[in-house]
Protein backbone atom coordinates (compact mmCIF):
# COMPACT_ATOMS: atom_id res chain seq x y z
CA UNK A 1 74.33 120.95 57.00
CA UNK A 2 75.72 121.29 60.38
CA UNK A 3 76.31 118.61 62.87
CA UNK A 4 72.98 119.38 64.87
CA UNK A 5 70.96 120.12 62.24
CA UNK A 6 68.15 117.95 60.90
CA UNK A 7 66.01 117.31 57.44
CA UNK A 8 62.40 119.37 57.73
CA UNK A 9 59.58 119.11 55.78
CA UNK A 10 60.62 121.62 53.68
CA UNK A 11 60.42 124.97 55.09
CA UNK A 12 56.94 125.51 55.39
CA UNK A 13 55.52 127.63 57.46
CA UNK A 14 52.15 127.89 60.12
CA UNK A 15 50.73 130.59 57.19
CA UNK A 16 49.59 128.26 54.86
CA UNK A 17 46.92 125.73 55.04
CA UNK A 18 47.14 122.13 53.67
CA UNK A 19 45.63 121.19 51.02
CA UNK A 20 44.45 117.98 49.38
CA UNK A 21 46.07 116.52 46.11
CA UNK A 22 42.59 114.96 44.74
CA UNK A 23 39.53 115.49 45.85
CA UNK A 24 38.74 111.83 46.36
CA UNK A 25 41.81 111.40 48.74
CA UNK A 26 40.25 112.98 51.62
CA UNK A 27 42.72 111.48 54.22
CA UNK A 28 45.89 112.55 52.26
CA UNK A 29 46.72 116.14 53.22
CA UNK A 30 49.80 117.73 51.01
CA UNK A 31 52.39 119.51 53.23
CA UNK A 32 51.86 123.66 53.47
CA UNK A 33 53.08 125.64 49.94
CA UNK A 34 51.46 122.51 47.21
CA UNK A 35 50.11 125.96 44.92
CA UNK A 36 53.16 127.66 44.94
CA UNK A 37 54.63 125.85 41.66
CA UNK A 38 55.34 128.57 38.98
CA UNK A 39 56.01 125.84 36.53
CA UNK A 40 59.81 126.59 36.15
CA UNK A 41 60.68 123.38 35.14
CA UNK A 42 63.55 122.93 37.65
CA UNK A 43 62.29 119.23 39.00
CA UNK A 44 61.96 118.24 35.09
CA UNK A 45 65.76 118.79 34.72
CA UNK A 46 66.50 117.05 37.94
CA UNK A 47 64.48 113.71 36.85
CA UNK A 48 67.04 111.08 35.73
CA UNK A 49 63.95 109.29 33.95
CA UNK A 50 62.66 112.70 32.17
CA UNK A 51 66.45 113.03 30.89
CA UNK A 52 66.65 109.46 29.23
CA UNK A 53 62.90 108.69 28.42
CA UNK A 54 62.08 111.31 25.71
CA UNK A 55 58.37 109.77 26.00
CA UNK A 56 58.25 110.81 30.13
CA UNK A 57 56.55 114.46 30.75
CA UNK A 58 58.41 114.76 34.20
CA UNK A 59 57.31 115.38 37.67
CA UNK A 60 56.02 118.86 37.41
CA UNK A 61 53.17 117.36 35.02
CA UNK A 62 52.91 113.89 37.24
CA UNK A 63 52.67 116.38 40.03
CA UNK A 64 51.06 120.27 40.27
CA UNK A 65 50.06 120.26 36.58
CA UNK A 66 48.23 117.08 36.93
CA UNK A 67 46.53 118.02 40.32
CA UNK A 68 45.22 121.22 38.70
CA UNK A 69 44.04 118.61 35.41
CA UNK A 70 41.83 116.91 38.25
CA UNK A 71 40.44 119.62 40.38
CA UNK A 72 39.47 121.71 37.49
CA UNK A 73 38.08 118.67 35.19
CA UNK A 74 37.82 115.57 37.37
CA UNK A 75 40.64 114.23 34.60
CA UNK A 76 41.86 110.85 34.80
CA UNK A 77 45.50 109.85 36.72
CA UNK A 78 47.75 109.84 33.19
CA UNK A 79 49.06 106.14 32.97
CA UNK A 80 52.94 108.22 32.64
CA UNK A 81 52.39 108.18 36.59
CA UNK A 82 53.78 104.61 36.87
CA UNK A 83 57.20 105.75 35.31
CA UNK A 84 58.10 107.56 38.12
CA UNK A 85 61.17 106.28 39.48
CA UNK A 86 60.22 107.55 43.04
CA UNK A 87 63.74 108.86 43.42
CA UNK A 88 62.06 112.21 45.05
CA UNK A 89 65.09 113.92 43.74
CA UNK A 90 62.30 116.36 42.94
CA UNK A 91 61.48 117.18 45.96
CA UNK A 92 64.96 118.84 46.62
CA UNK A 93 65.06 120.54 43.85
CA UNK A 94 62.10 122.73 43.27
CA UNK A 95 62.58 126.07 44.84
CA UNK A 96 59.29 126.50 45.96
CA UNK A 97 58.89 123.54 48.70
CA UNK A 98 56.05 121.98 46.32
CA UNK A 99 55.40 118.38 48.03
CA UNK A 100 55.80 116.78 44.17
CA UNK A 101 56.67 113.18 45.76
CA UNK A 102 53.43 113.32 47.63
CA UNK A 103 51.59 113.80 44.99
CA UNK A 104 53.07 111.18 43.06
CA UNK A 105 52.83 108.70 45.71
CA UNK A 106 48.75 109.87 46.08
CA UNK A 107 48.29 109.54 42.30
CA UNK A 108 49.91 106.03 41.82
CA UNK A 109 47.66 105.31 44.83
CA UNK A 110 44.40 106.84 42.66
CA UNK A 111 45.62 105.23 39.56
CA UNK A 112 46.45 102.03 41.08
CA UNK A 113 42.72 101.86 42.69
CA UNK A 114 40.63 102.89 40.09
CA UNK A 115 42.01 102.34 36.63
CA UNK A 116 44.53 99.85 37.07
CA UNK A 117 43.05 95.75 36.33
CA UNK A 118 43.58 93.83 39.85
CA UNK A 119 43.99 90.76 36.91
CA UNK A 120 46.51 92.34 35.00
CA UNK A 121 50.00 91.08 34.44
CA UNK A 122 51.50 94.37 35.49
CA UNK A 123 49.30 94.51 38.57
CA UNK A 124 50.33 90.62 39.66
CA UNK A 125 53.54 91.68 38.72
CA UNK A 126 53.47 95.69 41.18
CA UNK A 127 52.32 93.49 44.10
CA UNK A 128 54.59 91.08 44.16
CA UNK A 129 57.40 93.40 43.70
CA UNK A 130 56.20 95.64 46.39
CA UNK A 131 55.44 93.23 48.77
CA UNK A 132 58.08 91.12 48.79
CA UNK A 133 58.39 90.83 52.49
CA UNK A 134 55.65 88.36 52.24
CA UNK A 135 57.87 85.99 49.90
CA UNK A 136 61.01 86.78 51.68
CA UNK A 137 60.34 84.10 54.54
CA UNK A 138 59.72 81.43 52.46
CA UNK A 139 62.82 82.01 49.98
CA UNK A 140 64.68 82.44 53.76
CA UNK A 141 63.28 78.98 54.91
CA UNK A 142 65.45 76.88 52.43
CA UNK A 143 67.89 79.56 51.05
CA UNK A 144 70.07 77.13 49.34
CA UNK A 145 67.22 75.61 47.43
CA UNK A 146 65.97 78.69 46.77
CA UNK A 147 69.24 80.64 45.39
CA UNK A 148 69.89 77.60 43.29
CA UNK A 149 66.65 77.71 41.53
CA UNK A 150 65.83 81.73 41.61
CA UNK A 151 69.59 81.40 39.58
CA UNK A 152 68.33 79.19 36.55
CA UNK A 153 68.32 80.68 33.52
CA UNK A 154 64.65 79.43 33.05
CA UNK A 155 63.49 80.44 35.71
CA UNK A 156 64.34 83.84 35.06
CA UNK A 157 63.23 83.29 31.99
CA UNK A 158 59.60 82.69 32.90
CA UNK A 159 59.92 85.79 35.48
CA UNK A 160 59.91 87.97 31.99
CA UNK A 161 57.55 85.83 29.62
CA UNK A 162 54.83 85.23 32.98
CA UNK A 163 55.32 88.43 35.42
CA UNK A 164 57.31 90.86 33.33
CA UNK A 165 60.21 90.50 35.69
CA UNK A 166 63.50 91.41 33.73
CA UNK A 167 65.78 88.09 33.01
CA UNK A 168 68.60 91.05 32.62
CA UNK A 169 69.12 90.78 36.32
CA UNK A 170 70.59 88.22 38.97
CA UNK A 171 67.69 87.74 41.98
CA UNK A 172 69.75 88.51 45.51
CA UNK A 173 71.08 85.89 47.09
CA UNK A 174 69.38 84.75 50.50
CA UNK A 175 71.68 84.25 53.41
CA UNK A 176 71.81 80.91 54.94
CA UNK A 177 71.16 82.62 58.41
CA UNK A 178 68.72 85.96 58.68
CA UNK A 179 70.19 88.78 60.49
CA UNK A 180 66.72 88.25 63.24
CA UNK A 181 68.05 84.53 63.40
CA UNK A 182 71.18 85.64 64.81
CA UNK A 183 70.10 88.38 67.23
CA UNK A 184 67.91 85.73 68.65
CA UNK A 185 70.63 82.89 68.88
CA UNK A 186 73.10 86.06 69.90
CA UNK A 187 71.17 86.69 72.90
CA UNK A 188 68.90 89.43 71.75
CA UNK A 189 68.93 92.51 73.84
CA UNK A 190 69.78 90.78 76.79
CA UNK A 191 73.36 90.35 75.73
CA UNK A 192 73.65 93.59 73.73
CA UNK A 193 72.63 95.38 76.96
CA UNK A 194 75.46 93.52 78.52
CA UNK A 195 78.17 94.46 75.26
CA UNK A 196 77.20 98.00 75.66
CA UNK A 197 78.16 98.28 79.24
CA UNK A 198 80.68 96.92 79.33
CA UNK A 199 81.92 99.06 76.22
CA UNK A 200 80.86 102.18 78.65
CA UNK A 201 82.25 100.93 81.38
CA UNK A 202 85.98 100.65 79.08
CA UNK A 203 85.64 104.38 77.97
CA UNK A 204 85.25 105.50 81.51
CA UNK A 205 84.77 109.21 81.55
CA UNK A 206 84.73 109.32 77.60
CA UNK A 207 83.26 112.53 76.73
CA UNK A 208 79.54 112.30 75.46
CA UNK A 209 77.09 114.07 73.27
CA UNK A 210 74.27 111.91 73.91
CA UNK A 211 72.59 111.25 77.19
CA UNK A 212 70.13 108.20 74.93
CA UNK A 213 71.96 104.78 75.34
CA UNK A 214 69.35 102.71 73.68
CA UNK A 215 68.49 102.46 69.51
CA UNK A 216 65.80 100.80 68.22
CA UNK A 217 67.09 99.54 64.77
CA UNK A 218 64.88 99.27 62.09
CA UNK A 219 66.83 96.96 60.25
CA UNK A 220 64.54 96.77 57.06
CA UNK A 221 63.48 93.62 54.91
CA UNK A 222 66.99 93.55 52.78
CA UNK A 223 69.77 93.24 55.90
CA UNK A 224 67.19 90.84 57.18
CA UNK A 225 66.88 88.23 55.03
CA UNK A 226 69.84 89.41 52.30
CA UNK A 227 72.70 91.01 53.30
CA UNK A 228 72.57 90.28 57.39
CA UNK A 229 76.24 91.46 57.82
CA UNK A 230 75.18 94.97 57.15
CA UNK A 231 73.10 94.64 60.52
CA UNK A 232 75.26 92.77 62.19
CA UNK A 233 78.10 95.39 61.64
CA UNK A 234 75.32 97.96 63.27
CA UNK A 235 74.69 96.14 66.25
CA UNK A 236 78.71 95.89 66.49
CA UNK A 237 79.02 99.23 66.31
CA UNK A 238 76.87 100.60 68.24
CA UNK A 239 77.80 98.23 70.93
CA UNK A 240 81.17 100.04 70.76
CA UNK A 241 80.12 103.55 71.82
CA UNK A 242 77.99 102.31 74.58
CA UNK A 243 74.52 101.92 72.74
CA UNK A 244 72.18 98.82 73.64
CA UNK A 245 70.42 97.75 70.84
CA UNK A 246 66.68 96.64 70.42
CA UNK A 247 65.15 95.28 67.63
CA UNK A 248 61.42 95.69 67.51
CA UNK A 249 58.89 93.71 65.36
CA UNK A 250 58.61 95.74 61.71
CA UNK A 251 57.27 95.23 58.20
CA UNK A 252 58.95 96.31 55.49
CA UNK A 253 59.46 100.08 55.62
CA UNK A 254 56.62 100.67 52.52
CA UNK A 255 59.08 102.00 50.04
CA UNK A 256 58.05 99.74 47.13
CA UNK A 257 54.51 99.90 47.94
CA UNK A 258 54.70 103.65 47.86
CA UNK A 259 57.04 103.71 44.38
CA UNK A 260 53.34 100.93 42.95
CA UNK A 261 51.05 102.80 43.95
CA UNK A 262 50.09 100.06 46.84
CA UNK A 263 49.24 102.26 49.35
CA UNK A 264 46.62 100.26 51.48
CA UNK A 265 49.63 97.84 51.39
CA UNK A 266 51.62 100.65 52.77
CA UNK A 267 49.47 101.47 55.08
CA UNK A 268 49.12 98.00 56.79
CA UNK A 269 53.13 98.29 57.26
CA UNK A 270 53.41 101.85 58.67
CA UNK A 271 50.37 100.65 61.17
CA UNK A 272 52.70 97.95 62.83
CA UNK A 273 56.32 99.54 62.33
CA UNK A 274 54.80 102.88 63.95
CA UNK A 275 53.18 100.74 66.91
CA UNK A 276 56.23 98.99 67.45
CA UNK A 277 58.28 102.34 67.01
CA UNK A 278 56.73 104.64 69.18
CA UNK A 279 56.41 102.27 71.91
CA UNK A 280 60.47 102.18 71.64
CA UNK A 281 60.45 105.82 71.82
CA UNK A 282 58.76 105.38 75.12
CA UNK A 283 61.43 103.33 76.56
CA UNK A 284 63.92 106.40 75.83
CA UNK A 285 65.16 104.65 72.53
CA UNK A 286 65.93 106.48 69.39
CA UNK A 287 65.38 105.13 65.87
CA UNK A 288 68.48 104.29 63.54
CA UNK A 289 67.95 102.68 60.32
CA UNK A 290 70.59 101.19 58.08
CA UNK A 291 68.66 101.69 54.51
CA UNK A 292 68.59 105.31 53.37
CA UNK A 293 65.18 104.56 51.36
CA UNK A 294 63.76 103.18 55.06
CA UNK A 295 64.90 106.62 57.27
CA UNK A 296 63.23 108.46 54.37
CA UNK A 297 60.13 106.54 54.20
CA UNK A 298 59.98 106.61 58.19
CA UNK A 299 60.93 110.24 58.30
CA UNK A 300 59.01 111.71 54.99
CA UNK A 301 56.61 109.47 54.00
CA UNK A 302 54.82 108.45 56.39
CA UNK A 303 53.69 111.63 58.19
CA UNK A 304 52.97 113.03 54.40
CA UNK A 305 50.39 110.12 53.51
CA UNK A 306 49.19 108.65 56.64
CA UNK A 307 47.38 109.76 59.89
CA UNK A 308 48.80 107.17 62.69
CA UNK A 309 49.22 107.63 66.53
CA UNK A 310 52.58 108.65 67.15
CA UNK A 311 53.46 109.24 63.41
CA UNK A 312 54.85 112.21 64.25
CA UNK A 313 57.11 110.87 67.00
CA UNK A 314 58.05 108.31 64.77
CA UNK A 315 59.25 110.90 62.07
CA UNK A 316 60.95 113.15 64.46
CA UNK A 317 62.92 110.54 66.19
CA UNK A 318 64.57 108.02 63.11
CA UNK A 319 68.15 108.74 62.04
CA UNK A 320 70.28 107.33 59.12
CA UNK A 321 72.70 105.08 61.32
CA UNK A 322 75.57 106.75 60.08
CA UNK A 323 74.09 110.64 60.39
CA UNK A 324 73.15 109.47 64.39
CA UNK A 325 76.56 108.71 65.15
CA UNK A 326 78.22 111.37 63.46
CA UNK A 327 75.57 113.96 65.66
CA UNK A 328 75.61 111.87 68.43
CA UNK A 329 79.42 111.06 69.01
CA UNK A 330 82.33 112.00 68.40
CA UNK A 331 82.77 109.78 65.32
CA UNK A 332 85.62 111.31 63.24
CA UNK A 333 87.45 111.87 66.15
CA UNK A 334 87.05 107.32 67.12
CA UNK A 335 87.91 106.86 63.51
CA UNK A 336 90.99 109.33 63.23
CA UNK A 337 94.41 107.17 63.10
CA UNK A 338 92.10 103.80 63.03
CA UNK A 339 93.42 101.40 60.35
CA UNK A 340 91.73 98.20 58.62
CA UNK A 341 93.15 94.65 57.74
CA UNK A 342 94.59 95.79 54.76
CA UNK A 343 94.49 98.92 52.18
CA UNK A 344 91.00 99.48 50.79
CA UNK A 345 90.21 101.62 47.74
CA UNK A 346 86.10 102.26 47.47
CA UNK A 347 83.63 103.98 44.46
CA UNK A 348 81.18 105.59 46.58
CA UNK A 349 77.63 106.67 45.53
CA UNK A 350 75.79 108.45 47.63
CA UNK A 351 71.86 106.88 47.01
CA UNK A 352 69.21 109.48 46.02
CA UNK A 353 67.32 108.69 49.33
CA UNK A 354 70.30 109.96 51.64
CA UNK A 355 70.87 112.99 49.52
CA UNK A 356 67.01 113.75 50.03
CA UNK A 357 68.01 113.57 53.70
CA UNK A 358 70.78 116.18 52.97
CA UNK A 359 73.22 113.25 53.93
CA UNK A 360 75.46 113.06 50.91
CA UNK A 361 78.64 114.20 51.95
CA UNK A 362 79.03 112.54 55.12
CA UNK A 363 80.33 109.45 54.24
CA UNK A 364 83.56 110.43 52.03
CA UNK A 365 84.17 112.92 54.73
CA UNK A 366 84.61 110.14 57.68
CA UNK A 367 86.13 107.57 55.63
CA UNK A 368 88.94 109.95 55.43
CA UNK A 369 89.84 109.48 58.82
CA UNK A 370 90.41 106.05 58.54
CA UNK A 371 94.67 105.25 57.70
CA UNK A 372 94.61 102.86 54.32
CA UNK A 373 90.90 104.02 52.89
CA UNK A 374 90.23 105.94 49.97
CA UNK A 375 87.25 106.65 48.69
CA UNK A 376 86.06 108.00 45.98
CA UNK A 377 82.61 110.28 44.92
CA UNK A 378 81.37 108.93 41.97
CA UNK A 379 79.46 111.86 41.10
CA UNK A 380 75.78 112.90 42.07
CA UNK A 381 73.85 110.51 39.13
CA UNK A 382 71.31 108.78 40.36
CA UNK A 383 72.14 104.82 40.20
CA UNK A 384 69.29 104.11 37.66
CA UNK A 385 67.02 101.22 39.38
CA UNK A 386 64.97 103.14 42.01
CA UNK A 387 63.92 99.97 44.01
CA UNK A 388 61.64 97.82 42.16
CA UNK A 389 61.88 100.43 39.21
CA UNK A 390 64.33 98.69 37.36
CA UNK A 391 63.27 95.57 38.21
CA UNK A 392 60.27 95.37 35.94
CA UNK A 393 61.16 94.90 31.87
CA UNK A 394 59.56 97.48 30.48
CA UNK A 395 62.08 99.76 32.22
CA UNK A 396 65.32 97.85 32.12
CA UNK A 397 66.89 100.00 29.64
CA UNK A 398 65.61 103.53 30.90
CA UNK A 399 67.35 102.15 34.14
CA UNK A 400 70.67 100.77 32.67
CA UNK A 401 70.80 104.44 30.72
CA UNK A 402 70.66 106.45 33.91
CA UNK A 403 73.04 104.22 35.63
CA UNK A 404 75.41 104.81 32.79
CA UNK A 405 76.72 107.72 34.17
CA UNK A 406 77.68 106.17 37.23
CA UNK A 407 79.17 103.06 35.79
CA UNK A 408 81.15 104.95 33.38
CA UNK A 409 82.28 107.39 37.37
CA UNK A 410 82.76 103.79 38.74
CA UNK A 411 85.07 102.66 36.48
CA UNK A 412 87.18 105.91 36.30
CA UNK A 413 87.88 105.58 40.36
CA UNK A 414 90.13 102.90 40.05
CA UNK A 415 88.60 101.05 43.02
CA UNK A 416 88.59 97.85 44.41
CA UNK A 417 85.53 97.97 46.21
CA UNK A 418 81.84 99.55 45.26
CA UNK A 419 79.97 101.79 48.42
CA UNK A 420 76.89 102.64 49.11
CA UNK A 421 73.65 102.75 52.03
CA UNK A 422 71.33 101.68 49.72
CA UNK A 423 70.59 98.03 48.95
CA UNK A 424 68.90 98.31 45.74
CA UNK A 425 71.53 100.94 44.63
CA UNK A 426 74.12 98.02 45.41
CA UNK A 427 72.31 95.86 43.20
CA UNK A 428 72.81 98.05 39.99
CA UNK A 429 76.05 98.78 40.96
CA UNK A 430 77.18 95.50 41.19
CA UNK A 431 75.36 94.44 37.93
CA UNK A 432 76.78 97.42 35.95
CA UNK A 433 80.28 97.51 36.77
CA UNK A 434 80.99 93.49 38.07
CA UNK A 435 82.15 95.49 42.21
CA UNK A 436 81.93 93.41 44.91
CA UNK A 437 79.52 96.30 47.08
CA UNK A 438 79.49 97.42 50.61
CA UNK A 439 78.28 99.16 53.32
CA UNK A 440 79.57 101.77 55.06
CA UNK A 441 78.77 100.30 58.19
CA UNK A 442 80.64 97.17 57.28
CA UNK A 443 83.89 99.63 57.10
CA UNK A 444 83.05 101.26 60.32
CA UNK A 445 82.91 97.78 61.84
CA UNK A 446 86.19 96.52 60.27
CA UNK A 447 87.87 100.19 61.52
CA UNK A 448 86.23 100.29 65.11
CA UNK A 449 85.51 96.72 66.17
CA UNK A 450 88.00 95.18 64.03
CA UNK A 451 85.49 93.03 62.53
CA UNK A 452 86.38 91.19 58.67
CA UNK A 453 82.77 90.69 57.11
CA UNK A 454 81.94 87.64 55.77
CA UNK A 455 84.63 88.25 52.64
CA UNK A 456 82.89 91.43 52.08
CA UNK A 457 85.36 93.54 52.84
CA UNK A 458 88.78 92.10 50.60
C-alpha cells in the first residue's frame, strides 16, 4: 500500500446493486458484490475461532450460507452467530469482496432482538460488556477504590458465578486522572492551538505534505479513562509537526456493541460521535484515532450498518494516527537518527483491526528509524480476545488457544517490551506472556518530544 493510498470498501463497483442481508433489516443495505460467494472456503481458513473451536462452522456459514438459509426459508439466526470473534479478518480474505462482517454484525443484531432473553444471564452479561462506557465514569470517579475492589479475588469471583465474566482475567486498571481531565486542566484547545504554532513557527519553511493543521482526535473510551498516556503522547505529537488538536464530545466508538449484537446501542453512539465528527470536518479538521478497532468502526462500520448525515464524510475523513502522519508528513524522515532514553527492544503485533485497514507493516517499518529500537513482528496470529470476546467464560479457552501462537512469537523475540495499537490486544498480551505493553505512539513521543511515559516506556 502506497503512501497516498487509502482502505475502500472493497472494490466494488457502480454495476451492482445493494442488497439486503435479511429481509426484516430493511435499513441495513450490504455493500455491492454480497452474491458473489462461490463457497471456497477461504474466510473459514482465515477464522482464528473456526481453527481452534472444532464445534464453530465459520464465517462463510455465519455469513452468505446463512443469508441464503433465511431468504429462501425464513430460517432462524443459528445461535453459532455469537461465537464470532468479530475480528473481520474475513473480510480481507475472501476473494470475492463478499461484505461477511456485515452480515455478521446484522445477524447478531437479528439474533440479539428476536431470540435472545432480555432476562438472561448472557444478555445482562452482552450489555454490560458492550456498553461499558456507561460504567466507565463511575469506576473513573473513585479509581483507587475502584481498582482495589475490581482486584479482589471475590469479586472476580462473583463476575463468573453472577455475570459469566471470566475470573481468568485482571479488570484494567483506572487511571487516577482521565486523559479528558487533563486536556481540560491542560488548557484544552486553547493551549494546543498555541503548542502547535509555535512548533510551526520553529520549523520555519519545513517542507509540508499537508495544507490541514487541525485533528479532531477521537480518543476512544480505553485512553480515556485507562491508559490516558496513550492520548496524551498523541496530543504531544501532533503538537510537534504543527497540528492543533481538538477533542470533540464522543461515545464509545460501537465496537463491542457491534461484536453483541447491540446494535440500537450502536446506533445511539454513531448518532453523537458522527454529529460531533462532521461538524469538525467543517472546521477543516481531519479525524485521527488512536485505537485501530475505533478507525475501523468509524471508517467500515458505520457507513455499512447505519444511514446518518454526514456518515459518509465521517468515513472518508478518519485516519489511524500513525497511518495520518506517515501520509501526511514526512515521518521517517523526523524519526531517522532520533534516539530514546535508553535501548528499547519491543514484540510487536500488529491487531487484526489495523491489518483490516491494510496498516500492518507500518509500524516495524518506522520504528526502524529510530537509533536504540528494535522491534520485532511477532507473526500475523490474531491475539485471541477480540474485545469483549474473550472476556466472557464460555470463551476463555478458545481465546487463550488462539493467542497461543502469539505468546509462544512473543516469547521467541527476546524483548523487553510488548507493542501494539490495540487496547484489548494489550490486554491478552500482557496476560499471556507477563510484558509490560505499549503504544506506538508512546515511542513516537519518547523519540520526537522526548517525553518518558508514566514508567511505560523502561
Amino acid at each position: 500500500m502506497s503512501d497516498a493510498e487509502r482502505p475502500t470498501d472493497g472494490g466494488a463497483t457502480d454495476e451492482f446493486e445493494p442488497i439486503q442481508v435479511f429481509s426484516e433489516a430493511e435499513e441495513m443495505d450490504l455493500r455491492p458484490g454480497a452474491d458473489n460467494c462461490y463457497k471456497c472456503s477461504t474466510c473459514d481458513t482465515n477464522c482464528p475461532v473456526a481453527e481452534v473451536d472444532d464445534e464453530f462452522p465459520g464465517p462463510k456459514f455465519q455469513g452468505p450460507e446463512q443469508w441464503r438459509l433465511k431468504r429462501k426459508d425464513d430460517h432462524d439466526v443459528d445461535d453459532s452467530v455469537m461465537k464470532c470473534s468479530n475480528c473481520m479478518r474475513c473480510d480481507s480474505a475472501c476473494p470475492s469482496d463478499v461484505p461477511l462482517s456485515q452480515m455478521h454484525n446484522t445477524a447478531r443484531g437479528e439474533y440479539v432482538d428476536e431470540q435472545m432473553d432480555t432476562f438472561s444471564r448472557e444478555y445482562v452479561r452482552n450489555r454490560i460488556l458492550a456498553n461499558y462506557r456507561r460504567l466507565a465514569p463511575l469506576g473513573s470517579m473513585f479509581p483507587r477504590t475502584t481498582n482495589f475492589v475490581m482486584s479482589l479475588s471475590a469479586t472476580q469471583w462473583l463476575g463468573e458465578k453472577l455475570l459469566g465474566i471470566t475470573s481468568e482475567r485482571e479488570f484494567p486498571s483506572f487511571a487516577t486522572e482521565t486523559f479528558r481531565e487533563w486536556w481540560e486542566k491542560r488548557g484544552g484547545t486553547a493551549t494546543s492551538r498555541k503548542r502547535a504554532r509555535e512548533a510551526r513557527e520553529k520549523r520555519g519553511g519545513a517542507q509540508r505534505r499537508n495544507d490541514t493543521t487541525r485533528i479532531a482526535y477521537f480518543h476512544g473510551c480505553y485512553s480515556n479513562y485507562n491508559t490516558p498516556e496513550v492520548a496524551k503522547s498523541l496530543v504531544r505529537v501532533y503538537e510537534y509537526f504543527g497540528y492543533e488538536v481538538v477533542v470533540p464530545d464522543q461515545h464509545c466508538s460501537g465496537t463491542p456493541m457491534f461484536a453483541n449484537g447491540m446494535l440500537d446501542d450502536a446506533r445511539r453512539s454513531a448518532e453523537t460521535n458522527v454529529r460531533e465528527l462532521a461538524a469538525a470536518i467543517e472546521e477543516g479538521a481531519d479525524i485521527v484515532a488512536s485505537c485501530s478497532s475505533c478507525s475501523m468502526s468509524l471508517r467500515q462500520e458505520y457507513p455499512e450498518l447505519f444511514d446518518l448525515a454526514g456518515i459518509d464524510d465521517v468515513a472518508a475523513n478518519t485516519w489511524d494516527a500513525v497511518e495520518y502522519l506517515r501520509v501526511h508528513e514526512d515521518l521517517e524522515a523526523e524519526l531517522e537518527g532520533t534516539t530514546v532514553e535508553e535501548d528499547l527492544s519491543f514484540a510487536y503485533h500488529a491487531p487484526c483491526h489495523a491489518r483490516n485497514q491494510g496498516l500492518d507493516g507500518q509500524t516495524i517499518e518506522l520504528l526502524s528509524r529510530i537509533d536504540g529500537v528494535e522491534a520485532h513482528d511477532v507473526g500475523d496470529s490474531c491475539s485471541g480476545i477480540s474485545g469483549t470476546y474473550g472476556w466472557k467464560a464460555e470463551n476463555y479457552d478458545t481465546s487463550m488457544k488462539i493467542g497461543a501462537e502469539m505468546f509462544e512469537h512473543m516469547a521467541d523475540a527476546n524483548a523487553d517490551t510488548g507493542l501494539t495499537e490495540c487496547p484489548t490486544c494489550s490486554m491478552q498480551m500482557e496476560h499471556g506472556t507477563g510484558y509490560e505493553i505499549t503504544h506506538t505512539l508512546e515511542v513516537f513521543d519518547a523519540a520526537l518530544v522526548g517525553t518518558k511515559t508514566e514508567g511505560r516506556i523502561q
